[in-house]
Every structure is written in C-alpha cells, then in structure tokens.
N, C-alpha and C. Protein backbone atom coordinates (compact mmCIF):
# COMPACT_ATOMS: atom_id res chain seq x y z
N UNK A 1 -102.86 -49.98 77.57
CA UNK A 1 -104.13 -50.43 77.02
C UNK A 1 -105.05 -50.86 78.16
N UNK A 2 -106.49 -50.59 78.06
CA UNK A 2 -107.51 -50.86 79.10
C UNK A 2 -107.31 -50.17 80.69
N UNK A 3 -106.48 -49.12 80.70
CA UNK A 3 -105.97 -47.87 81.70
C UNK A 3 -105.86 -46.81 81.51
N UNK A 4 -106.80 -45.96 82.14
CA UNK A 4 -106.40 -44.71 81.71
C UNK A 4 -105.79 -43.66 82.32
N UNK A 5 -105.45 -42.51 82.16
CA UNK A 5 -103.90 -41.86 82.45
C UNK A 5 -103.50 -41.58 83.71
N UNK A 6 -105.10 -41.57 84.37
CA UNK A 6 -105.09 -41.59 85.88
C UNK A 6 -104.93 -40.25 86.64
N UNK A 7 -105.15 -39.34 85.58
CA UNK A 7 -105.08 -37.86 85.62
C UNK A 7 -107.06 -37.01 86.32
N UNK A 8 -107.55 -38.28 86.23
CA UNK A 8 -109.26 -38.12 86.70
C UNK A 8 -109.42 -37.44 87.85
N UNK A 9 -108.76 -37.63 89.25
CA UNK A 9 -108.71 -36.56 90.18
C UNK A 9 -107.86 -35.59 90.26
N UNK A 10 -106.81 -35.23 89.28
CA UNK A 10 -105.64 -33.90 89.04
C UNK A 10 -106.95 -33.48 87.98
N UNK A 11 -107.63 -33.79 86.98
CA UNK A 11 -108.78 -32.81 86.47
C UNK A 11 -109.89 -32.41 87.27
N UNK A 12 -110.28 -32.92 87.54
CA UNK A 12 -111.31 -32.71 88.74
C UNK A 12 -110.74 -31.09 89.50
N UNK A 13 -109.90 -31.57 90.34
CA UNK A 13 -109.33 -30.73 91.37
C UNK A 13 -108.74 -29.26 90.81
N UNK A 14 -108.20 -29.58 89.28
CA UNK A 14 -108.04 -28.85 88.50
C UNK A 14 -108.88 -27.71 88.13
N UNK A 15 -110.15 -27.95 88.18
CA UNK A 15 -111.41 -27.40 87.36
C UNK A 15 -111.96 -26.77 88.62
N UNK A 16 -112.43 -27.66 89.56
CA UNK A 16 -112.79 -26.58 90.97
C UNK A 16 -111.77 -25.81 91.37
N UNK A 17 -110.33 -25.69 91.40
CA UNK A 17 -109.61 -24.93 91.70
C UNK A 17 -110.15 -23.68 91.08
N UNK A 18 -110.13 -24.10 89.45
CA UNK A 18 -109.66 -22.74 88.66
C UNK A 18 -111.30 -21.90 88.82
N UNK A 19 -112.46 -22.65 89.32
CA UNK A 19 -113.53 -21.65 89.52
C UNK A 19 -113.70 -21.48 90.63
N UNK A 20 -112.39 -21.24 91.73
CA UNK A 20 -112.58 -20.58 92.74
C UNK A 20 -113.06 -21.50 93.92
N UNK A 21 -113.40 -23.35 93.91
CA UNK A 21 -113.87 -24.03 94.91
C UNK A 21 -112.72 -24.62 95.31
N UNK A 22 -113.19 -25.47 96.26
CA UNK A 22 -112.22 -26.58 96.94
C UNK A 22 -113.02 -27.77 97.31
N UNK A 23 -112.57 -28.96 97.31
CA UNK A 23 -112.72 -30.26 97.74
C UNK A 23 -112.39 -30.52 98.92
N UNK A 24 -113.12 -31.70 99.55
CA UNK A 24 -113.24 -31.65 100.93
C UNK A 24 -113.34 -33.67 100.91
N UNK A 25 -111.92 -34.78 100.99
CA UNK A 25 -111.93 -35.85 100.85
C UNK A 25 -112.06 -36.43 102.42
N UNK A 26 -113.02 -37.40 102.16
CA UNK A 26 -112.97 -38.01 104.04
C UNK A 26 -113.20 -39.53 103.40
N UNK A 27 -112.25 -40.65 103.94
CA UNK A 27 -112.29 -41.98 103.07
C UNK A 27 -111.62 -42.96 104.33
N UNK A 28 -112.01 -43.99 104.39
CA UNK A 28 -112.21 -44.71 105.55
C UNK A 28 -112.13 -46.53 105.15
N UNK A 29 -111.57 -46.98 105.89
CA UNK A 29 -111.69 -48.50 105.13
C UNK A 29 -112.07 -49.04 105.24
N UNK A 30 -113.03 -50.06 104.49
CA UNK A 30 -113.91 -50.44 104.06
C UNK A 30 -115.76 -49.86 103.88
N UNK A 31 -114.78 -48.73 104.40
CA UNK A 31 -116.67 -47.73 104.50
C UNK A 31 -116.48 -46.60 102.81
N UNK A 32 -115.30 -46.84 102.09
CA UNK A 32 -115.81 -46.05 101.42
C UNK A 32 -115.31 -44.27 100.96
N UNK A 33 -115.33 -43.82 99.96
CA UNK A 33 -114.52 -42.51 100.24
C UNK A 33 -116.05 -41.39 99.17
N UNK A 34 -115.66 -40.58 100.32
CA UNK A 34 -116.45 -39.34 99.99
C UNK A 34 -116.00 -38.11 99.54
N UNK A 35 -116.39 -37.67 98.64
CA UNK A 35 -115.83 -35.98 97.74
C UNK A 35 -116.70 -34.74 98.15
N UNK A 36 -116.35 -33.83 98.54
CA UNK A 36 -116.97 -33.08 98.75
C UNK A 36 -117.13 -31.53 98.21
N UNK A 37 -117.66 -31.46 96.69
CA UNK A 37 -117.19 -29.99 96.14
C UNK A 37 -117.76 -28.83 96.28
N UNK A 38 -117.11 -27.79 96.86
CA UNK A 38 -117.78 -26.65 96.95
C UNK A 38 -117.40 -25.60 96.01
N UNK A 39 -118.21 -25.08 95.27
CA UNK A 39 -118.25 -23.81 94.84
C UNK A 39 -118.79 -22.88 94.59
N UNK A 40 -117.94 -21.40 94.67
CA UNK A 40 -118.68 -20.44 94.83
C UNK A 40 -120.19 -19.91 93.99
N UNK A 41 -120.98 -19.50 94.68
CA UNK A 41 -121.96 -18.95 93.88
C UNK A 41 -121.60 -18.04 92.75
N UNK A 42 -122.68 -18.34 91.39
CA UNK A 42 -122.31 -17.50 90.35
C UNK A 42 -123.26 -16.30 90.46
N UNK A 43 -123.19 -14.86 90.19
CA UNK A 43 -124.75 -14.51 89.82
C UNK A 43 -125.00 -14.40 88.60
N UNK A 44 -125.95 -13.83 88.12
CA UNK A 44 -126.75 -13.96 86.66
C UNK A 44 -125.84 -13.28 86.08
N UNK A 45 -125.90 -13.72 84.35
CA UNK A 45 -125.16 -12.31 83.76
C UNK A 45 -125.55 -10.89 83.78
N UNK A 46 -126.95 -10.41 84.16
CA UNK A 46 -127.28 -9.36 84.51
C UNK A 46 -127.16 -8.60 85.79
N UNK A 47 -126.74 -9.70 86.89
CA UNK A 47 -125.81 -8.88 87.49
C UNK A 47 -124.77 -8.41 87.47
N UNK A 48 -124.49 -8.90 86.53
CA UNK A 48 -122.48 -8.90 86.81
C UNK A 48 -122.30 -7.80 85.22
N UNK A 49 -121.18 -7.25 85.68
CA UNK A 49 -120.77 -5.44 84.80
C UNK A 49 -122.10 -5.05 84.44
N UNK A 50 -122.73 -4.27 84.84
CA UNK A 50 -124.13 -3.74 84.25
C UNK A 50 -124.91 -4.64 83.11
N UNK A 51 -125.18 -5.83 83.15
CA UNK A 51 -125.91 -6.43 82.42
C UNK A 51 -125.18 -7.01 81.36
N UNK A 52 -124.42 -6.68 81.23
CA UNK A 52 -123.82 -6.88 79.53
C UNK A 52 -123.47 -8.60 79.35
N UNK A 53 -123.89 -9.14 78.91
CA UNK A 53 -123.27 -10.92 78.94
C UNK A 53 -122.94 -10.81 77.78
N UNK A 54 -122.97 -10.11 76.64
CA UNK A 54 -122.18 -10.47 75.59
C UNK A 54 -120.44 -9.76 75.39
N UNK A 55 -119.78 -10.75 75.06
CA UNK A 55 -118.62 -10.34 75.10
C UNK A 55 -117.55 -9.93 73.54
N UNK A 56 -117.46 -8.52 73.75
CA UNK A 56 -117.01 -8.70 71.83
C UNK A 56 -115.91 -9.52 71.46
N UNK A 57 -115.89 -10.25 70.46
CA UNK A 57 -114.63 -11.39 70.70
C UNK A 57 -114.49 -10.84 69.00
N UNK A 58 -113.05 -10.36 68.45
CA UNK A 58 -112.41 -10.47 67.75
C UNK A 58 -112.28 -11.58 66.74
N UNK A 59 -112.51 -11.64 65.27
CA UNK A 59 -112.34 -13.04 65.04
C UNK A 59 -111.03 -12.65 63.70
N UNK A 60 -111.84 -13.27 62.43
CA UNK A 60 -110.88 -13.22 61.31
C UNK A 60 -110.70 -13.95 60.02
N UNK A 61 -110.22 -14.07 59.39
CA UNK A 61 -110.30 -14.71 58.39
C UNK A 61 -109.60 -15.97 57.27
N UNK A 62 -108.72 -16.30 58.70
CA UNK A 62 -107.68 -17.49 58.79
C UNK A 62 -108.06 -18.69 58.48
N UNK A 63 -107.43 -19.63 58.03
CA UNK A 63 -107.86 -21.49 58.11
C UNK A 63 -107.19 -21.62 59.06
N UNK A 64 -108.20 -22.60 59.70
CA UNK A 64 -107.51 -23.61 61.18
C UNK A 64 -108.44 -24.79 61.27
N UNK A 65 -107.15 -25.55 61.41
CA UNK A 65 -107.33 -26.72 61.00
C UNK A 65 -107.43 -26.97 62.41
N UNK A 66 -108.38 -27.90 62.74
CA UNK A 66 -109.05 -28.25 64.00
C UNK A 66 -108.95 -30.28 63.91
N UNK A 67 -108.67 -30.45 65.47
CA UNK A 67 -108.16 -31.61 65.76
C UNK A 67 -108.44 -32.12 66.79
N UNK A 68 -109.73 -32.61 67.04
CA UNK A 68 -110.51 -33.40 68.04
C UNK A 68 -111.38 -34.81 67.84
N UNK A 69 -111.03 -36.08 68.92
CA UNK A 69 -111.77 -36.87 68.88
C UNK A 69 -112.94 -37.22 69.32
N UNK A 70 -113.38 -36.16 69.76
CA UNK A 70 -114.66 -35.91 70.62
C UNK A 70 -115.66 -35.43 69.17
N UNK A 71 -116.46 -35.77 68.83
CA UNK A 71 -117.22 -34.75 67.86
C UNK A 71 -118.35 -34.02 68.15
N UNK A 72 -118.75 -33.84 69.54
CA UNK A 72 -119.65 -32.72 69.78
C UNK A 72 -118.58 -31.52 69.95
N UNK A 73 -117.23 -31.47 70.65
CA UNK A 73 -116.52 -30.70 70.50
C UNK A 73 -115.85 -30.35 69.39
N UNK A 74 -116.09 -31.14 68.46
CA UNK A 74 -115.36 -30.82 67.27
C UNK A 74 -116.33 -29.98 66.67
N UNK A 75 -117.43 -30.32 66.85
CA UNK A 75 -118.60 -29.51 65.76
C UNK A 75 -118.89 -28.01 66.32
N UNK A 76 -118.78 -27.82 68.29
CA UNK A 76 -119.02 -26.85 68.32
C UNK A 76 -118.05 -25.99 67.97
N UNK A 77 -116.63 -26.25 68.01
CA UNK A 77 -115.68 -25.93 67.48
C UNK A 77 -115.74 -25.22 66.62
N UNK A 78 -116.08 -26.09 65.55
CA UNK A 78 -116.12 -25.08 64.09
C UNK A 78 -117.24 -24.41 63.87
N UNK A 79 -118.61 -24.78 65.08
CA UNK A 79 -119.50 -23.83 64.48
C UNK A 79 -118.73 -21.92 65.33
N UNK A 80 -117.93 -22.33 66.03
CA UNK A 80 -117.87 -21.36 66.68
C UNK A 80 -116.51 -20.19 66.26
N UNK A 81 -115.80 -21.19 65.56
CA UNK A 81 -114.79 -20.30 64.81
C UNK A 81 -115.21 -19.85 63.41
N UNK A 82 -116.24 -20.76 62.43
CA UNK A 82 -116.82 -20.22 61.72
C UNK A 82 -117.73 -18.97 61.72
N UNK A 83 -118.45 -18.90 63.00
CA UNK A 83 -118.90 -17.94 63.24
C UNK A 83 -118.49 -16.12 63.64
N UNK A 84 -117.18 -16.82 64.06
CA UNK A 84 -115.99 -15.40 64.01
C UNK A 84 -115.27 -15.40 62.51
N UNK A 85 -115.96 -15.66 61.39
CA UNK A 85 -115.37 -15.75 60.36
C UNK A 85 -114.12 -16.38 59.57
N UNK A 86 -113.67 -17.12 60.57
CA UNK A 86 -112.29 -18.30 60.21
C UNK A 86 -113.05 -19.46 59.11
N UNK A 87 -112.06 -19.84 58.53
CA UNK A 87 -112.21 -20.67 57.76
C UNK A 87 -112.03 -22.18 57.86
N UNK A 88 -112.54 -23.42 58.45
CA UNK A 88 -112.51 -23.98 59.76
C UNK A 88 -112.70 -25.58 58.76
N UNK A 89 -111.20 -26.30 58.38
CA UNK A 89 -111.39 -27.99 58.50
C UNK A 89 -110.81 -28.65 59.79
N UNK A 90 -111.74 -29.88 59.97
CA UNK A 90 -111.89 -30.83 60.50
C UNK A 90 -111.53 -32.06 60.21
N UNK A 91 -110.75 -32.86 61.61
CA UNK A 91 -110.52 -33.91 61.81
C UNK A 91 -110.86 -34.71 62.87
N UNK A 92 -111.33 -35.78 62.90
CA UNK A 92 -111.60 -36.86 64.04
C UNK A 92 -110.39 -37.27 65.03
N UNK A 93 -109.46 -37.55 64.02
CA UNK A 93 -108.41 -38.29 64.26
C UNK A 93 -106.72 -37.65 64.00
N UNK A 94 -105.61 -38.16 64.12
CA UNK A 94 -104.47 -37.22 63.78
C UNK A 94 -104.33 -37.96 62.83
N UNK A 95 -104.53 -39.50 62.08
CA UNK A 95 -104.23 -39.69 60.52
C UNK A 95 -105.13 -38.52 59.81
N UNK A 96 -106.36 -38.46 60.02
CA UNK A 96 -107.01 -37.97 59.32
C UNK A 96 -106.33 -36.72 59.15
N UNK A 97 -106.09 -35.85 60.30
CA UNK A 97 -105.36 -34.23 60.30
C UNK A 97 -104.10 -34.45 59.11
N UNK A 98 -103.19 -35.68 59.04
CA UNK A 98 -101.90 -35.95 58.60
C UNK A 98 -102.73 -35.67 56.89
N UNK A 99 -103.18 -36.38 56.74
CA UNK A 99 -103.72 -36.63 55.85
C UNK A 99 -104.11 -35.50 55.25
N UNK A 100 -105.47 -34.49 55.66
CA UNK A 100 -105.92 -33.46 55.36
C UNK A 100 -104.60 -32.29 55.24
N UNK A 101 -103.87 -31.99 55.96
CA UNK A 101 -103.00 -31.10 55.64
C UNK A 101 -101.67 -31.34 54.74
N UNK A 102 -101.83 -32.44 54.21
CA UNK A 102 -100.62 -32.92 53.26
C UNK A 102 -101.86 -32.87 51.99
N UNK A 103 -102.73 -32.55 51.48
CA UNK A 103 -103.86 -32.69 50.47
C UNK A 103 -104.49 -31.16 50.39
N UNK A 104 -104.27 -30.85 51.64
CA UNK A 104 -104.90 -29.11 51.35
C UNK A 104 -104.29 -28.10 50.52
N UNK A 105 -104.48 -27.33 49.99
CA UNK A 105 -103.50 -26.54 48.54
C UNK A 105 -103.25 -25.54 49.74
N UNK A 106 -104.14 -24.70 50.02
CA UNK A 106 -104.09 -23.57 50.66
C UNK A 106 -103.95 -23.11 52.12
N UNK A 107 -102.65 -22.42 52.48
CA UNK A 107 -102.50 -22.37 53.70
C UNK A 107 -103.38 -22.58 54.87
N UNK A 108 -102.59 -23.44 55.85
CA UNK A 108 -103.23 -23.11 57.37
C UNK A 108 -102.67 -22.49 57.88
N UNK A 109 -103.12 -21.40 58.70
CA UNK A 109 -102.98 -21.03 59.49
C UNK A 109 -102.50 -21.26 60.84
N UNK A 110 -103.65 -22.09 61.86
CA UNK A 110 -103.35 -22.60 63.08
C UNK A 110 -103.83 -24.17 63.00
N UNK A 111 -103.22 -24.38 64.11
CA UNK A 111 -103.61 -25.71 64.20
C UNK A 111 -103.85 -25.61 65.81
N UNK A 112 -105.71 -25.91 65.83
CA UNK A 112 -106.22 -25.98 67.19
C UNK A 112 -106.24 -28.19 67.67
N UNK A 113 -105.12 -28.29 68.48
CA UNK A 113 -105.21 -29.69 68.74
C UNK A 113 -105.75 -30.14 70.01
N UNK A 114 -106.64 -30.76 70.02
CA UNK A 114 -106.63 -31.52 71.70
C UNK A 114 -105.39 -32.39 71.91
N UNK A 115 -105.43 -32.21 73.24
CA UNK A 115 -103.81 -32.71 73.53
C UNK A 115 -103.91 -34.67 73.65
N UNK A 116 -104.97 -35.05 74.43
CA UNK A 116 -104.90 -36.42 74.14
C UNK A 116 -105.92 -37.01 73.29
N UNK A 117 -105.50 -37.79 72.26
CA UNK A 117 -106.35 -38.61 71.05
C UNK A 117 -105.92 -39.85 71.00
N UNK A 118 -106.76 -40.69 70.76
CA UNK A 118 -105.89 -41.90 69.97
C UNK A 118 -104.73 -41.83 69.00
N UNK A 119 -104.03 -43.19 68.75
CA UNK A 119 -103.12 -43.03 67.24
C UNK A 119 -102.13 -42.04 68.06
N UNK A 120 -102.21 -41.14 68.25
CA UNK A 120 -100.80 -40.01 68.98
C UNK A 120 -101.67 -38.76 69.69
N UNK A 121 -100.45 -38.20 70.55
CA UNK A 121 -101.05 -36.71 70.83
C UNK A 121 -100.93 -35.58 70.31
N UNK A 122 -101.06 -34.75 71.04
CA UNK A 122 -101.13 -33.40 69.99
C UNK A 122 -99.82 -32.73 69.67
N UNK A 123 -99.07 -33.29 70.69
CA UNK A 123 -97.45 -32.46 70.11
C UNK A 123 -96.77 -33.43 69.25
N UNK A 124 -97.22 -35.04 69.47
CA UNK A 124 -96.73 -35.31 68.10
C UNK A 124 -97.52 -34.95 66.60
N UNK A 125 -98.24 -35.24 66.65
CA UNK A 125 -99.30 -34.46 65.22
C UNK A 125 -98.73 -33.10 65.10
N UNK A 126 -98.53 -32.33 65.97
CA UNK A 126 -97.79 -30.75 65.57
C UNK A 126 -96.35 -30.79 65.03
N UNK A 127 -96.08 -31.92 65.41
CA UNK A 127 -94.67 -31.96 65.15
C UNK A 127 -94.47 -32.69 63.37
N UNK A 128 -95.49 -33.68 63.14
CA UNK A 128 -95.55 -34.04 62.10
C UNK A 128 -96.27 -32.99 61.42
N UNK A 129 -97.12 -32.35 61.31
CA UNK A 129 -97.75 -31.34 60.13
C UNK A 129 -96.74 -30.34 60.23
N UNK A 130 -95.39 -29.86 61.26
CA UNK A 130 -94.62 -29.02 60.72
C UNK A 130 -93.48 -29.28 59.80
N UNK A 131 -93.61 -30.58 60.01
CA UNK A 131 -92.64 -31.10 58.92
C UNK A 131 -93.00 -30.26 57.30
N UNK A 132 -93.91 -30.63 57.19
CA UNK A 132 -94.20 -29.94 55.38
C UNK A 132 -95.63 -28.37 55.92
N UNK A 133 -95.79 -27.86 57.16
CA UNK A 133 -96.01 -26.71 57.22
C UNK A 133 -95.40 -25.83 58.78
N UNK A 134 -93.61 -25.59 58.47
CA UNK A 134 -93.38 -25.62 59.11
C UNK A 134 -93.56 -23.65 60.09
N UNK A 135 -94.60 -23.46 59.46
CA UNK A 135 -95.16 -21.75 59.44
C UNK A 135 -96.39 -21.53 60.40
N UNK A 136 -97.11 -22.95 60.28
CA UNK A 136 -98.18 -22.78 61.40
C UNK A 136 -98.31 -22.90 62.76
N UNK A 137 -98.84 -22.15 63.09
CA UNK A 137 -99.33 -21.84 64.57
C UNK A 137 -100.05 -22.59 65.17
N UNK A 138 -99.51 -22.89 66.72
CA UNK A 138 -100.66 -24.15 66.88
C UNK A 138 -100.86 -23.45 68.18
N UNK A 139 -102.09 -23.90 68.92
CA UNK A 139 -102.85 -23.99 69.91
C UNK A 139 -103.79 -25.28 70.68
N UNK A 140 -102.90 -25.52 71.61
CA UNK A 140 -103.45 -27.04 72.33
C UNK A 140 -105.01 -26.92 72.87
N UNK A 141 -105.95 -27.37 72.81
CA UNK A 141 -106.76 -27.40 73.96
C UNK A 141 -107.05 -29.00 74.50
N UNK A 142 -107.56 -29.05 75.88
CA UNK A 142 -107.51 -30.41 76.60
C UNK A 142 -108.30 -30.02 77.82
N UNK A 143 -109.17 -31.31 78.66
CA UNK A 143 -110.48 -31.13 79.55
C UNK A 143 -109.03 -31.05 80.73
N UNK A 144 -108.03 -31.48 80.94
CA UNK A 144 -107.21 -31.41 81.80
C UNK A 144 -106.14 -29.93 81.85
N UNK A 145 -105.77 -29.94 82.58
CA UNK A 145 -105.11 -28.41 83.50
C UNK A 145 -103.58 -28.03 82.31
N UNK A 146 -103.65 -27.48 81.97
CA UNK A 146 -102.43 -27.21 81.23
C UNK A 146 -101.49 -27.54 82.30
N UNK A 147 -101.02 -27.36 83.74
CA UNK A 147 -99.99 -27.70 84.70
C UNK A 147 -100.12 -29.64 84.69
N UNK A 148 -101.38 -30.14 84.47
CA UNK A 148 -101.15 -31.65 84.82
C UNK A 148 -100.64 -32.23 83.83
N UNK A 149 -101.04 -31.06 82.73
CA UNK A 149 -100.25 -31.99 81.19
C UNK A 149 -99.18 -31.72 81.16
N UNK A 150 -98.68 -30.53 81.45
CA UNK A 150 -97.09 -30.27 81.51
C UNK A 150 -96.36 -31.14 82.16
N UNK A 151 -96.85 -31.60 83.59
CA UNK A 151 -96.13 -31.91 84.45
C UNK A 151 -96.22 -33.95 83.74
N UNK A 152 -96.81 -34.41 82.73
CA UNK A 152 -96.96 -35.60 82.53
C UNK A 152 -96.02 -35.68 81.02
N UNK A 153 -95.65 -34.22 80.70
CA UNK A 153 -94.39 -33.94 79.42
C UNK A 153 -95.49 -34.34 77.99
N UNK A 154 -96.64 -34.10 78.22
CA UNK A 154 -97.66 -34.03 76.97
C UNK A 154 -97.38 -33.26 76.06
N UNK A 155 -97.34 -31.92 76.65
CA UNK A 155 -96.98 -31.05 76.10
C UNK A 155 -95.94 -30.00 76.94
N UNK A 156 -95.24 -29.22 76.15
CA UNK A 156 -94.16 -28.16 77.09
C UNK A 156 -94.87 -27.21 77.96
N UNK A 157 -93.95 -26.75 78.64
CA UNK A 157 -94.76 -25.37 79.52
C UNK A 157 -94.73 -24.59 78.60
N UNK A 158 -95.22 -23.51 78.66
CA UNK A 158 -95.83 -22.23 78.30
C UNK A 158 -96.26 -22.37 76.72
N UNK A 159 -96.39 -23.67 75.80
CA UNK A 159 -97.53 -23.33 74.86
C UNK A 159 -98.74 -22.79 74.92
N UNK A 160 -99.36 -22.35 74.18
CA UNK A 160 -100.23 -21.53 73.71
C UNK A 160 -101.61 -22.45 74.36
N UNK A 161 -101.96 -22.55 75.27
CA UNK A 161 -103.42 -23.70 75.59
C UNK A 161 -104.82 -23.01 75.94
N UNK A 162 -105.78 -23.94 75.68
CA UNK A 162 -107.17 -23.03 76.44
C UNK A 162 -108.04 -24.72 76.75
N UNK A 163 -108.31 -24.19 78.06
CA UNK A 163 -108.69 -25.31 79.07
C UNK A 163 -110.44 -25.47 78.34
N UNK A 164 -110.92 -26.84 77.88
CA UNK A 164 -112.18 -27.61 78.16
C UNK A 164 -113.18 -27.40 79.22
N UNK A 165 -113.87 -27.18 79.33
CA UNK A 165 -114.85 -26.40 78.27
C UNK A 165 -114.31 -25.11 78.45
N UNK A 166 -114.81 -24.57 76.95
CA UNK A 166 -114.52 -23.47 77.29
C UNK A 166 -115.66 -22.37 76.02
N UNK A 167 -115.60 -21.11 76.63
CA UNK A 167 -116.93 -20.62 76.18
C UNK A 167 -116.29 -19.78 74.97
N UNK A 168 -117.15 -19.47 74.32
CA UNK A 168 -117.11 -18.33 72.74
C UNK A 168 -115.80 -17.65 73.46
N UNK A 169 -115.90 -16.62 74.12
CA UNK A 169 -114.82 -15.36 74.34
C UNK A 169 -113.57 -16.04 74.64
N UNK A 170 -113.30 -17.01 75.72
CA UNK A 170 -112.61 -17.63 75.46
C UNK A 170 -111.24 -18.52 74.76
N UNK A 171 -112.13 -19.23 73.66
CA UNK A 171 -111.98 -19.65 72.48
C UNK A 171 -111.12 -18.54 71.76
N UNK A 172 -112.22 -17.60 71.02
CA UNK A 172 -112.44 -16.73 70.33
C UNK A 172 -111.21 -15.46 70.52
N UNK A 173 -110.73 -15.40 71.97
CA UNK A 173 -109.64 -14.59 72.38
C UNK A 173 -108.20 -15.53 72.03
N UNK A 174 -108.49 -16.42 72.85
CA UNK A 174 -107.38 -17.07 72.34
C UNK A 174 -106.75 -17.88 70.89
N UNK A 175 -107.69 -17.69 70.38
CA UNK A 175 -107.22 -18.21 68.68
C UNK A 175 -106.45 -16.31 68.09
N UNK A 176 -107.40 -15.42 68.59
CA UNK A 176 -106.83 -14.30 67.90
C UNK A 176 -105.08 -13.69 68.21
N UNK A 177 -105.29 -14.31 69.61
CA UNK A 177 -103.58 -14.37 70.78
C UNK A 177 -102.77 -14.85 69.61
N UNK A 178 -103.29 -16.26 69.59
CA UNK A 178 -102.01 -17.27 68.75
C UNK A 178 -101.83 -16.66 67.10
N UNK A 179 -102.90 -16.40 66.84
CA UNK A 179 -102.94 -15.71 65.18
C UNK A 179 -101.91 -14.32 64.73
N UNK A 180 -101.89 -13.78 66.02
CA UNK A 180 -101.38 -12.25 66.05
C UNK A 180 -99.76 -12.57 66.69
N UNK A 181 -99.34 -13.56 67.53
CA UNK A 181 -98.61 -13.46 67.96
C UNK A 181 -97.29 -13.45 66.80
C-alpha cells in the first residue's frame, strides 16, 4: 500500500527497446540523474509500403468481455472491437467482471484483461470467471513488457498478450489469434 511495483524504469526501457531506441543514464551524487532517450525516426505513413496506412484487420462476431481500470482505455477498447463487429461488455473493475459474467445468459467468448487492477490481477479474475466459464479464451493486455510481467509471475510465459498502447491492427489481429486459436 502507498508503493508502487517499481516496474516504472523496466516499462520505460521496455517501450524504447521495442521501438527500436536506447537510453543513455549519467547520475551523479548529489547533482542528480539524467535519462537520455533516443529514437529512431518514423516516416509518414505515405512513405512507408506505397502509401497505404490502412491496415485490413479481420474482426467478427464474438462477445468479449473486456477488463480495464483505466476508462479511456476501456472505452477505446470497445469502441474499437465494436467496430470490427464483436460484441463488446465492460468492466471497471474485476468484482464488477465477477459479477457481469456470472449474470450474463449468453456466451463469452474472450476475455480481454489488463494484467494489473485493483481488488486482484488479471490471472486471478481469469482464473475465477473459469470457474463457471471454463471455455473462454483470454487475452492479457498491460502498459508493461509481457517479459517484466512474466518475470514478476503476474502472469505465465507465453500467454496470449498485446502490449499498451496499442493501435487498431494490433488489437484487432490479436483478438482474431486468440479467437481462432
């Protein structure tokens, strides 16, 4: 309580890794510590493959039950799986998820969880909604590195994850991965 996981520079380092930069630390005592991030230039989407920035993303016609305490991410969430035609409830919280999927008549499908929430995380909430749906498919997402969460036993290696932020195709690929698998 009043600490948090301390995972703030393994995300960081995490995120410039995975777009190709590196950090550059010079820290000195009592003078202070300095970060230094570099990364690579992007170009426009019209440069890059002959113009094309739209990406066809597969969708479908599944319920997935979505599980974030963030609610700008929760909302783009569902505007964005709704928009690939999924059928898309929402939760704030994992009572609330407990709750909603013990009250829902009609199958879920997946269960998209962020990995850290209040109240519990996401592999316990997966572990409790398989109790009475023990058929659904889940998919973690989290602003931290799938390797820093593994390595902190959040969640196992090689579940099904897609790293914060993350864009339509993305998303949109990886819900169809976990759906089909």
């Amino acid at each position: 309580e009043g600490k948090g996981t301390g995972l703030g520079l393994a995300t960081v380092y995490g995120i410039v890794n995975q777009n190709g930069g590196h950090i550059d630390v010079y820290s000195e005592p009592g003078q202070g510590t300095t970060f230094k991030i570099y990364l690579p230039r992007v170009m426009a989407a019209s440069e890059k493959e002959g113009g094309d920035a739209k990406q066809k993303v597969k969708g479908g016609s599944e319920t997935i039950l979505v599980v974030e305490d963030e609610m700008s991410i929760l909302k783009i969430s569902k505007f964005i799986l709704n928009q690939l035609g999924y059928k898309v409830l929402t939760a704030g919280t994992p009572g609330e998820a407990l709750t909603l999927s013990l009250q829902y008549e009609g199958p879920i499908h997946l269960l998209l969880l962020d990995v850290v929430m209040p109240e519990m995380n996401g592999k316990e909430l997966k572990e409790k909604i398989m109790m009475n749906r023990p058929d659904v498919k889940t998919l973690f997402m989290s602003g931290y590195t799938a390797d820093v969460i593994g390595s902190h036993g959040v969640i196992d290696e090689g579940v099904a994850f897609v790293q914060k932020p993350f864009t339509v195709p993305e998303l949109g690929t990886k819900v169809r991965e976990v759906l089909d698998a």
